[in-house]
N, C-alpha and C. Protein backbone atom coordinates (compact mmCIF):
# COMPACT_ATOMS: atom_id res chain seq x y z
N UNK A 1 126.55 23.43 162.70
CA UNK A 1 127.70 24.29 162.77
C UNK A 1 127.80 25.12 161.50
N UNK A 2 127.44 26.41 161.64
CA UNK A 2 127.61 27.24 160.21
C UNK A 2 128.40 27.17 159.24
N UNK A 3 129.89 27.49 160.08
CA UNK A 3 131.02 27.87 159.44
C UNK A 3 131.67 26.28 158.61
N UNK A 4 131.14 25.06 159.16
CA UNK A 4 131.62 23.66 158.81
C UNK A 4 131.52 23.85 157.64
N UNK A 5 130.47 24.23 156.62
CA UNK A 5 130.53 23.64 154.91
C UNK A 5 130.94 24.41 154.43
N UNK A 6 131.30 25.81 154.70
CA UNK A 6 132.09 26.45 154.18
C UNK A 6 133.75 26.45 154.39
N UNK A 7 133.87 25.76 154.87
CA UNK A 7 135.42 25.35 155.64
C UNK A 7 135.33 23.98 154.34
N UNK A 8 134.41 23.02 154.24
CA UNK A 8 134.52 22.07 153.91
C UNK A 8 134.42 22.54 152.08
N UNK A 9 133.80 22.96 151.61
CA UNK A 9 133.62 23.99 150.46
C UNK A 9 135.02 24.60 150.27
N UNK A 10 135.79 24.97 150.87
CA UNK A 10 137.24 25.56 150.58
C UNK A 10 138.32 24.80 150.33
N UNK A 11 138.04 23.71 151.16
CA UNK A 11 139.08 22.36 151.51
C UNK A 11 138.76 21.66 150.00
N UNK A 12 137.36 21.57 149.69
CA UNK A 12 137.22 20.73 148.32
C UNK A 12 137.99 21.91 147.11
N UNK A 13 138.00 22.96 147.03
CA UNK A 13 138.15 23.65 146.00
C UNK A 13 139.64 23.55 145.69
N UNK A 14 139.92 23.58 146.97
CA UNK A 14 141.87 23.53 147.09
C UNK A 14 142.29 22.45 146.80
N UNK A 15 141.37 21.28 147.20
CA UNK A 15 141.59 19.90 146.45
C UNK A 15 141.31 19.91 145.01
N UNK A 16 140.62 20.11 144.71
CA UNK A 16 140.03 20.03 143.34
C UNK A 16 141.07 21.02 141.84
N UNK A 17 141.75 21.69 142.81
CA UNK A 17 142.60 23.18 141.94
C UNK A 17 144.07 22.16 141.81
N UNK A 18 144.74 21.50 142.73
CA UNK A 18 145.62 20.44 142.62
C UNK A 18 145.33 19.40 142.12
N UNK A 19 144.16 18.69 141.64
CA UNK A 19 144.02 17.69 141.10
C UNK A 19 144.16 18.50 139.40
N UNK A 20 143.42 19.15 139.48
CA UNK A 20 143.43 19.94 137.68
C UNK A 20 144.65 20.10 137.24
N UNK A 21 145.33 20.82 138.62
CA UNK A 21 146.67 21.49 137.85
C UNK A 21 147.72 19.91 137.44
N UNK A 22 147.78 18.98 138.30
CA UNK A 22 148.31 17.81 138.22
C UNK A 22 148.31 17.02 136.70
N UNK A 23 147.18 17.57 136.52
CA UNK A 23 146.50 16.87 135.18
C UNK A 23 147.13 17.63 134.09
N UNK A 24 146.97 18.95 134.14
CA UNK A 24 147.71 20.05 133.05
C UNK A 24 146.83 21.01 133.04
N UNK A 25 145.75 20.83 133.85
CA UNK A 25 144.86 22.84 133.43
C UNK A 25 145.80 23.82 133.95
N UNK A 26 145.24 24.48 133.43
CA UNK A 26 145.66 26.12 133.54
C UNK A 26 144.78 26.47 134.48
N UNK A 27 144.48 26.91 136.05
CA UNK A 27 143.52 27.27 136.48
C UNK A 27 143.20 29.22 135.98
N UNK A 28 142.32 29.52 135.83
CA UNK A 28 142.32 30.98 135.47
C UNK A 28 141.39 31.92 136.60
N UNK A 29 140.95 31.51 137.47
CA UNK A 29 140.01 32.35 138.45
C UNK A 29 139.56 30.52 138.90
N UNK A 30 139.09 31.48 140.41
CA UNK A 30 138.14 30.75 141.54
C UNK A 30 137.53 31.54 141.99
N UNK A 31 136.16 30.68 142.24
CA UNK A 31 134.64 31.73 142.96
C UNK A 31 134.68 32.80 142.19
N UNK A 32 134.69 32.65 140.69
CA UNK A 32 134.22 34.03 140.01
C UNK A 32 133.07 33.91 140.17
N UNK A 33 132.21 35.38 140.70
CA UNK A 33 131.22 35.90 140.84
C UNK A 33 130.30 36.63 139.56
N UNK A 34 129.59 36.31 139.34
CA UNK A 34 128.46 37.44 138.10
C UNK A 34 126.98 37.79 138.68
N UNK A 35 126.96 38.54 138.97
CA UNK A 35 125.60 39.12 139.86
C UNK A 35 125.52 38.39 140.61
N UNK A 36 124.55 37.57 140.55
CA UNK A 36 124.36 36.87 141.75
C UNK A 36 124.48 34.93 141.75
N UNK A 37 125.26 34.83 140.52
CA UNK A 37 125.72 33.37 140.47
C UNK A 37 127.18 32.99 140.39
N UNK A 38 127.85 31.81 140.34
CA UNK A 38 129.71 31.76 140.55
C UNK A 38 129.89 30.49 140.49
N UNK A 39 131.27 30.54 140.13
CA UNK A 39 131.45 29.24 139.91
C UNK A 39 132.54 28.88 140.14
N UNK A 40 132.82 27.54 140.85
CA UNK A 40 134.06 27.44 141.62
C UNK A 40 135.67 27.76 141.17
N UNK A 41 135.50 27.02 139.63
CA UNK A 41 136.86 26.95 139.28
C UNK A 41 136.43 27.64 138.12
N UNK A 42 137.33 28.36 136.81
CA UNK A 42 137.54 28.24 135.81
C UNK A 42 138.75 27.92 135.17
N UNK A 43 139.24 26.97 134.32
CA UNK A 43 140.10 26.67 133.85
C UNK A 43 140.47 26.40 132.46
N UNK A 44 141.63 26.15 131.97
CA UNK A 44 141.53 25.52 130.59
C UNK A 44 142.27 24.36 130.51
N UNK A 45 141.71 23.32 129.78
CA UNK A 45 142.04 22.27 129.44
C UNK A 45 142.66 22.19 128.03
N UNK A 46 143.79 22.36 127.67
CA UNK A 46 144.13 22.55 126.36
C UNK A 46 143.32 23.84 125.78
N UNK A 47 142.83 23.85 124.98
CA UNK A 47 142.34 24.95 124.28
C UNK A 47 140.82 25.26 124.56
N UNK A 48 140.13 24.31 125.27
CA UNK A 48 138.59 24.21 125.93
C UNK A 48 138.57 25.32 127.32
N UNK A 49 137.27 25.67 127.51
CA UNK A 49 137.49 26.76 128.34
C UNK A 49 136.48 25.86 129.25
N UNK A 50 136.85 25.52 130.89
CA UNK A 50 136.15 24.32 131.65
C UNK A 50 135.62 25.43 132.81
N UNK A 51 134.36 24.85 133.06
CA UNK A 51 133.94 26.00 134.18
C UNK A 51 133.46 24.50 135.07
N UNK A 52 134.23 24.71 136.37
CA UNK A 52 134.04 23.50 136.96
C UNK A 52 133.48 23.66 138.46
N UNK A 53 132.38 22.99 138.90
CA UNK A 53 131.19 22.84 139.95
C UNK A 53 132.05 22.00 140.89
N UNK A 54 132.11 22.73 142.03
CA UNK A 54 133.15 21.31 143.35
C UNK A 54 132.22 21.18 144.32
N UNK A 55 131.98 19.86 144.22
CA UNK A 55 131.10 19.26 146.12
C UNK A 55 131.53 18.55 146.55
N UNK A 56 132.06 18.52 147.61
CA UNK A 56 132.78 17.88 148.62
C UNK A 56 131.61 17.29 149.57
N UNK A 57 132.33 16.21 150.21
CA UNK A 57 131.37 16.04 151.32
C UNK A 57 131.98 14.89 151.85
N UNK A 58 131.75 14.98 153.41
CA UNK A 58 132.61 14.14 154.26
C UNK A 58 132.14 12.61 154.67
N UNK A 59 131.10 12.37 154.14
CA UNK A 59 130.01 11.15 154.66
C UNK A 59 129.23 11.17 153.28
N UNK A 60 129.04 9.70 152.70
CA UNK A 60 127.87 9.94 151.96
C UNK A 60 127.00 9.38 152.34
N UNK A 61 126.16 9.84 153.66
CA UNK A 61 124.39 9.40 154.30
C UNK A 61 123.55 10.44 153.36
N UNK A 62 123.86 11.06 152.40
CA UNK A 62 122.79 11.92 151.69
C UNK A 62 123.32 11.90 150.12
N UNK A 63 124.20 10.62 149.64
CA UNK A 63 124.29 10.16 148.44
C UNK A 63 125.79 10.90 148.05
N UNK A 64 126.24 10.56 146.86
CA UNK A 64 127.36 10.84 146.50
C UNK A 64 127.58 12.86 146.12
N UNK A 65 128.47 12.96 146.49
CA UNK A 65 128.32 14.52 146.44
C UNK A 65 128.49 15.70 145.01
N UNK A 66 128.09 14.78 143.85
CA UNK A 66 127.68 15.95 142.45
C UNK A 66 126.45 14.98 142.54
N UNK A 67 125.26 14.59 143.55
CA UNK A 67 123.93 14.93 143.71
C UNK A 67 123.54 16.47 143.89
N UNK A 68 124.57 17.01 144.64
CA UNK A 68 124.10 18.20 144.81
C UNK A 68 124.18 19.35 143.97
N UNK A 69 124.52 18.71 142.69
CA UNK A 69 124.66 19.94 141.71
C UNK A 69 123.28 19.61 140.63
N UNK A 70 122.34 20.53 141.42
CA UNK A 70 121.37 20.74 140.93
C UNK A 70 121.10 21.24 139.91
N UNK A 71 119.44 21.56 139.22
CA UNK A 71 119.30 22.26 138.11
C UNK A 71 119.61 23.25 138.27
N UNK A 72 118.97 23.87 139.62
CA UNK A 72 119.07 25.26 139.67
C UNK A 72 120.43 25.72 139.46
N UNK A 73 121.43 25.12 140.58
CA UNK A 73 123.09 25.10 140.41
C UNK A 73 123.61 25.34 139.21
N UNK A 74 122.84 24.31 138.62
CA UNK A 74 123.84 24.13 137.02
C UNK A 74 123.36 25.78 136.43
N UNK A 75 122.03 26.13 136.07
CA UNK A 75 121.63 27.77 135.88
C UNK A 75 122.46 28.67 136.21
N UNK A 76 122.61 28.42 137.66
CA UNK A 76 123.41 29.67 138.01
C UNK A 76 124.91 29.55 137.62
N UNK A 77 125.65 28.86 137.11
CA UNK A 77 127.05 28.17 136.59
C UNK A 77 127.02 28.87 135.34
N UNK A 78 125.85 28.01 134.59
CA UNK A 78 125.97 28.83 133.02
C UNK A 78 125.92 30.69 132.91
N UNK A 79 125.01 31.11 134.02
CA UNK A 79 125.01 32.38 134.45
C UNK A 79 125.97 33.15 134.43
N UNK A 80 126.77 32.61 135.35
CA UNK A 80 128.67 32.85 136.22
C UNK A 80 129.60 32.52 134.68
N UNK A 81 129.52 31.50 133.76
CA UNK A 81 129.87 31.49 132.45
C UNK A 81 130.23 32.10 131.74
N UNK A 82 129.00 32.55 131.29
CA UNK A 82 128.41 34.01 130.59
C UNK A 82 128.83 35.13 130.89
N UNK A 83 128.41 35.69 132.39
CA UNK A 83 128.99 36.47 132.59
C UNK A 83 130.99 36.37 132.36
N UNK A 84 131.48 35.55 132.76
CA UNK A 84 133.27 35.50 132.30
C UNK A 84 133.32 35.97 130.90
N UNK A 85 132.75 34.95 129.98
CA UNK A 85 132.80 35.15 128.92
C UNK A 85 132.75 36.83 128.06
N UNK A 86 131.45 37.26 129.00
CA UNK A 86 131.26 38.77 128.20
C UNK A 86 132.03 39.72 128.72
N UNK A 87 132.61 39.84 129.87
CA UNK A 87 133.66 40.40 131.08
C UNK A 87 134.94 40.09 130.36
N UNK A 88 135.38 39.00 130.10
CA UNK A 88 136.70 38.86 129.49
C UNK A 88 136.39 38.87 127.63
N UNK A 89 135.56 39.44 127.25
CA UNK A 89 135.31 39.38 126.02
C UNK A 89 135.67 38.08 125.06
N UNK A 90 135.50 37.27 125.27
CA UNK A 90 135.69 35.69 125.25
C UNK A 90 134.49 35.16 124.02
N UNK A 91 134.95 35.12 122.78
CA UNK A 91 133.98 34.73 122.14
C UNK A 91 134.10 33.56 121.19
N UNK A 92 133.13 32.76 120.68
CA UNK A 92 133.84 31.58 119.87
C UNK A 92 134.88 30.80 120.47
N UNK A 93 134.47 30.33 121.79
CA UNK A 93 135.20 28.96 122.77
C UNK A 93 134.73 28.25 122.70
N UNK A 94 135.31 26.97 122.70
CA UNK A 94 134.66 25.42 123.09
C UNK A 94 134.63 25.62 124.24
N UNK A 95 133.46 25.25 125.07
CA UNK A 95 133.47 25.63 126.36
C UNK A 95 132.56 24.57 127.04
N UNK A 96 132.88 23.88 128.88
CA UNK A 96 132.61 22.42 129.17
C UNK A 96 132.35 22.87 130.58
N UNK A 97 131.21 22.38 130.64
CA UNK A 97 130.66 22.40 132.17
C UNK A 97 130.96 21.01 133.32
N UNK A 98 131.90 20.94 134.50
CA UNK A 98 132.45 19.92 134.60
C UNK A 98 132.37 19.72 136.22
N UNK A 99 131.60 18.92 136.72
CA UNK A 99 131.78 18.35 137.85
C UNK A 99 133.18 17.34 138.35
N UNK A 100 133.55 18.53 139.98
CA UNK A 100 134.63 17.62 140.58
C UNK A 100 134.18 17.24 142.16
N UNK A 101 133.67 16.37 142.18
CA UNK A 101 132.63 15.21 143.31
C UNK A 101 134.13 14.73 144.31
N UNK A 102 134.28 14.92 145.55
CA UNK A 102 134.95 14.58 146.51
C UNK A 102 134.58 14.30 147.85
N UNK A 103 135.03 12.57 147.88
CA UNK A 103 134.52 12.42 148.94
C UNK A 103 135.72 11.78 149.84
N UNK A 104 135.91 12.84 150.71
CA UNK A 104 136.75 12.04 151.77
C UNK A 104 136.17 12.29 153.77
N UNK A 105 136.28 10.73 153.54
CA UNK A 105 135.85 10.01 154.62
C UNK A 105 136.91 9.33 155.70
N UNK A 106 136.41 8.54 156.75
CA UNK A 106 137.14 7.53 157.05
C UNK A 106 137.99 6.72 156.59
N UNK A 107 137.74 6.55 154.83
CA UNK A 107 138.03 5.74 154.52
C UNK A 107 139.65 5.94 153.09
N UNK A 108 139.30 7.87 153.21
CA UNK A 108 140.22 8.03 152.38
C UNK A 108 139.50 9.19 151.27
N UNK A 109 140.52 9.32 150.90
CA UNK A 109 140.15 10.22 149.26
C UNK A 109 139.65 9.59 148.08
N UNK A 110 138.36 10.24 147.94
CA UNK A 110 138.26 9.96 146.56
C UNK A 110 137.28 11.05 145.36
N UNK A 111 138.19 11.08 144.26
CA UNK A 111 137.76 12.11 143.79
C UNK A 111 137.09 11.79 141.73
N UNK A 112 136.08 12.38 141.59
CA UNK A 112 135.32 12.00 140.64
C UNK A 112 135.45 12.80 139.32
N UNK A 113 135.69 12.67 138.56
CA UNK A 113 136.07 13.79 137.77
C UNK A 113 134.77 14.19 136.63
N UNK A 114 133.68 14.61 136.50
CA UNK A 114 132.76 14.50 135.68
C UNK A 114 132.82 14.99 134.34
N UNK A 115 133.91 14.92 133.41
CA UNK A 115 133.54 16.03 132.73
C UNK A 115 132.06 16.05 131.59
N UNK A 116 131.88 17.14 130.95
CA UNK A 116 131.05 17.69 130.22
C UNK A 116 129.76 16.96 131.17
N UNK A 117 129.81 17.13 132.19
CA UNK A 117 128.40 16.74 133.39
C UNK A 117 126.99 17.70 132.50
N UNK A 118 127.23 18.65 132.24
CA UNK A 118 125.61 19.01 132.42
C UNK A 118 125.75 20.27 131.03
């Protein structure tokens, strides 16, 4: 079904934007785009600038879901980064690359918070 992981991809992001804000980020953009890489969330955590990777997934028969944040993934993140950074003229930040892993199942919610992942 095409449209399923992208439905499921939206549902995690919207989860993932209420868990942050709960916590105290500031969310500042979602799915910012830079040529041809993006990145789900950007936020700030106190004074740290968090660029955060969301995988959701409804079953884990193919392992827990920040398996899927690959090398390549992570590349194109720092990419999508960069680009914010030089776009919003953003220079001299502490800045944290951060997996948010969600898995809800049968069995319930549960959500992983990775920070400084990669």
């Amino acid at each position: 079904m095409p449209g399923r992981s992208s439905e499921t991809g939206r549902d995690g992001e919207r989860i993932a934007q209420r868990y942050l804000r709960s916590r105290g980020y500031t969310i500042l953009a979602t799915n910012y785009r830079w040529e041809r890489a993006e990145v789900d969330i950007i936020a700030k955590d106190g004074e740290v600038l968090v660029f955060c990777e969301v995988k959701m997934r409804t079953d884990d028969r193919f392992g827990p879901p920040e398996l899927a944040v690959t090398a390549r993934k992570q590349v194109r993140v720092r990419q999508a980064a960069l680009g914010f950074c030089a776009e919003e003229e953003i220079e001299d930040q502490v800045c944290r690359f951060d997996v948010i892993a969600i898995l809800l199942d049968r069995r319930g919610l549960e959500i992983r918070h990775i920070k400084d992942a990669f």
